[in-house]
C-alpha atoms as a PDB file:
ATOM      1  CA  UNK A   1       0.000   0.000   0.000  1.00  0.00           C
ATOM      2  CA  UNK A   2       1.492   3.190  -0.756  1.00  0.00           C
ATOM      3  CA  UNK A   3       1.542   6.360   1.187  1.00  0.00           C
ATOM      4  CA  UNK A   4       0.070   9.649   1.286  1.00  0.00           C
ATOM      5  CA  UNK A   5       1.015  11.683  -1.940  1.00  0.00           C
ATOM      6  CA  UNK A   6       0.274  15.033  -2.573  1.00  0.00           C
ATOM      7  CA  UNK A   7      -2.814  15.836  -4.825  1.00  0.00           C
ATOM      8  CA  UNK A   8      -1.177  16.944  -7.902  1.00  0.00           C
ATOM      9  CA  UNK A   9      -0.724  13.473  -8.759  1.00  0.00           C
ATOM     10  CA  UNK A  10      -3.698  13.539  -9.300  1.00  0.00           C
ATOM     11  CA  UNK A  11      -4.135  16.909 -10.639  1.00  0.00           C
ATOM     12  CA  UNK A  12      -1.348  16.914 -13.148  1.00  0.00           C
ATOM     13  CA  UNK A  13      -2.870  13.828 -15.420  1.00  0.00           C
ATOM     14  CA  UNK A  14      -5.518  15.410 -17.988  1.00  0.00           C
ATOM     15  CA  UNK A  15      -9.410  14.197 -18.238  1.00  0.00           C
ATOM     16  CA  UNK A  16      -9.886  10.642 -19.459  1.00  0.00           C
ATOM     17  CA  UNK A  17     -12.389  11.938 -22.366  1.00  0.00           C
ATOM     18  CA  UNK A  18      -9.673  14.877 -22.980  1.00  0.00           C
ATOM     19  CA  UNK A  19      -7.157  12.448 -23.731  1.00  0.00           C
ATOM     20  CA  UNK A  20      -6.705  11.523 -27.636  1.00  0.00           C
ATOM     21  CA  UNK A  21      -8.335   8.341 -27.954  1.00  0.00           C
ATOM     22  CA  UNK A  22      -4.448   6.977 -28.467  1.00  0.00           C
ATOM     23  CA  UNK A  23      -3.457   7.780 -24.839  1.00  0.00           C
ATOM     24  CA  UNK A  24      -6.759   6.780 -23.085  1.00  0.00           C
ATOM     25  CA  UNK A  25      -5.676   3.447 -22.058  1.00  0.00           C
ATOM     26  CA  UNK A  26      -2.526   4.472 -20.615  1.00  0.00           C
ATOM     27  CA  UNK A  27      -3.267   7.531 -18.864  1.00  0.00           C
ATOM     28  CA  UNK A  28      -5.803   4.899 -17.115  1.00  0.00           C
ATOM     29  CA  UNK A  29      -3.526   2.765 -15.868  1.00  0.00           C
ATOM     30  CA  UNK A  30      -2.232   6.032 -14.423  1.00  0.00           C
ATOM     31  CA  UNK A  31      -5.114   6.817 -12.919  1.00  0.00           C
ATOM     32  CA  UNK A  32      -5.628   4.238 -11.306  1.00  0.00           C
ATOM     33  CA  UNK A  33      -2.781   3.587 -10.121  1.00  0.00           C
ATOM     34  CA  UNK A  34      -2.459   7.138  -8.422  1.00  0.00           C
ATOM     35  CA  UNK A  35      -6.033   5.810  -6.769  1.00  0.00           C
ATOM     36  CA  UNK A  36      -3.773   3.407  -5.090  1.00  0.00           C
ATOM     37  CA  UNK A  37      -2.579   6.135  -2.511  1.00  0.00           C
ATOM     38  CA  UNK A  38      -4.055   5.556   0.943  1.00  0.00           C
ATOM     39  CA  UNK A  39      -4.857   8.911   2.589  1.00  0.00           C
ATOM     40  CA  UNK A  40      -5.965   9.920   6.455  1.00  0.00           C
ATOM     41  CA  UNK A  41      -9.197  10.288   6.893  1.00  0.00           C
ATOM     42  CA  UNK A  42      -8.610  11.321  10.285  1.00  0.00           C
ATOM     43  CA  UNK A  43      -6.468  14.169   9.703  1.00  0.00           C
ATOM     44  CA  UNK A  44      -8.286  17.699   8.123  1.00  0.00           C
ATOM     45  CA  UNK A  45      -5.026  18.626   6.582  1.00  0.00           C
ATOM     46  CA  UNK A  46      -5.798  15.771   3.476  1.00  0.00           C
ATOM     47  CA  UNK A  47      -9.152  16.999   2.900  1.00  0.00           C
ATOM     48  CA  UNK A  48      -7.683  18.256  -0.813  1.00  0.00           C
ATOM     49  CA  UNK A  49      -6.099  15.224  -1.436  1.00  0.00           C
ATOM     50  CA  UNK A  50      -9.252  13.531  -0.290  1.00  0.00           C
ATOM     51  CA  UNK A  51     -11.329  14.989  -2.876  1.00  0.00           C
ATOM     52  CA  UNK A  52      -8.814  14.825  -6.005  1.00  0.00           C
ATOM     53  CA  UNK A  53      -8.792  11.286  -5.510  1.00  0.00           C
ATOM     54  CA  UNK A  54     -12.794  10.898  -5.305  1.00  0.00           C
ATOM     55  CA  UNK A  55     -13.208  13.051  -8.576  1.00  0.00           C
ATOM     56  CA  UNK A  56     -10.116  10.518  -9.893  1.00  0.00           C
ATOM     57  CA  UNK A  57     -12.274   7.792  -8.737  1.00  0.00           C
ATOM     58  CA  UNK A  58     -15.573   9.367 -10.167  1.00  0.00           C
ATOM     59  CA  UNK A  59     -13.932   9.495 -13.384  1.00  0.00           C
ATOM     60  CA  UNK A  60     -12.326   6.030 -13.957  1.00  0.00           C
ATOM     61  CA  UNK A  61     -16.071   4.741 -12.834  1.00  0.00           C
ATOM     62  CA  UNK A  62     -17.791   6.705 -15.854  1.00  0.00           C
ATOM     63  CA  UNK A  63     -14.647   5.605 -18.528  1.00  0.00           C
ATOM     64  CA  UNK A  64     -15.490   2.357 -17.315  1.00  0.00           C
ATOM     65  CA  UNK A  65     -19.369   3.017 -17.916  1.00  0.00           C
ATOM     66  CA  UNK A  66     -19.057   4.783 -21.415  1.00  0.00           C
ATOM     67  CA  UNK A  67     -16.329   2.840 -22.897  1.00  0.00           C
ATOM     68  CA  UNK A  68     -16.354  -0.567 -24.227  1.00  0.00           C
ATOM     69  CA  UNK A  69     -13.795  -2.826 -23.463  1.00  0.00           C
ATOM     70  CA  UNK A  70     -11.678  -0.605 -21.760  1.00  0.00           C
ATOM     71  CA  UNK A  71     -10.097  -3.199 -19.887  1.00  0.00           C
ATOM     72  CA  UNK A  72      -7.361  -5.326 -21.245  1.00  0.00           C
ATOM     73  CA  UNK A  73      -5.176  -8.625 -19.457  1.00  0.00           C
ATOM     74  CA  UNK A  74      -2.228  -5.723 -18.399  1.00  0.00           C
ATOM     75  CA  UNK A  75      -5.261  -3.332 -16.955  1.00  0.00           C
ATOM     76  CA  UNK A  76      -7.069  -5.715 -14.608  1.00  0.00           C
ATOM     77  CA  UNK A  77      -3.247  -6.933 -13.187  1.00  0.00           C
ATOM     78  CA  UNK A  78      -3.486  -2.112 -12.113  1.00  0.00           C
ATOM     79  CA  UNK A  79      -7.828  -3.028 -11.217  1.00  0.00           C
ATOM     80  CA  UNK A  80      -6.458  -5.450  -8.505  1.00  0.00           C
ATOM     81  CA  UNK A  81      -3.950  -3.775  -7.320  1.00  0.00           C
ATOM     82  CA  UNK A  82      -5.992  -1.142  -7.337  1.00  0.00           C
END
């Protein structure tokens, strides 16, 4: 499990449906793999970092909805993980 990270992890990858169609699969796999940080719910300080990583979360869950097989054998190895 990784540790906290700051939010622009999250904030520096561009919008899924942004993305040229090319790069969608890998930027992702980046996505979700910056979903893999574990942050404290306990302490206020995170709340940013909190809420990047919901929107991130928010995001991969309608790519998943609106895009057919958008999962190949290397993604689901980054889905469990994940």
């Amino acid at each position: 499990t990784k540790s906290q990270e700051p939010s622009a992890g999250f904030a520096a990858l561009p919008k899924l449906r942004e993305a040229p169609p090319a790069e969608r699969t890998e930027l992702f796999k980046r996505k979700m793999e910056a979903c893999t940080v574990v942050l404290d719910f306990t302490n206020d300080s995170t709340q940013r970092e909190r809420e990047a990583k919901r929107q991130t979360l928010l995001e991969i869950v309608e790519y998943v909805n609106n895009t057919r097989n958008c999962f190949n054998e290397s993604l689901m190895v980054d889905v469990v993980n994940m």
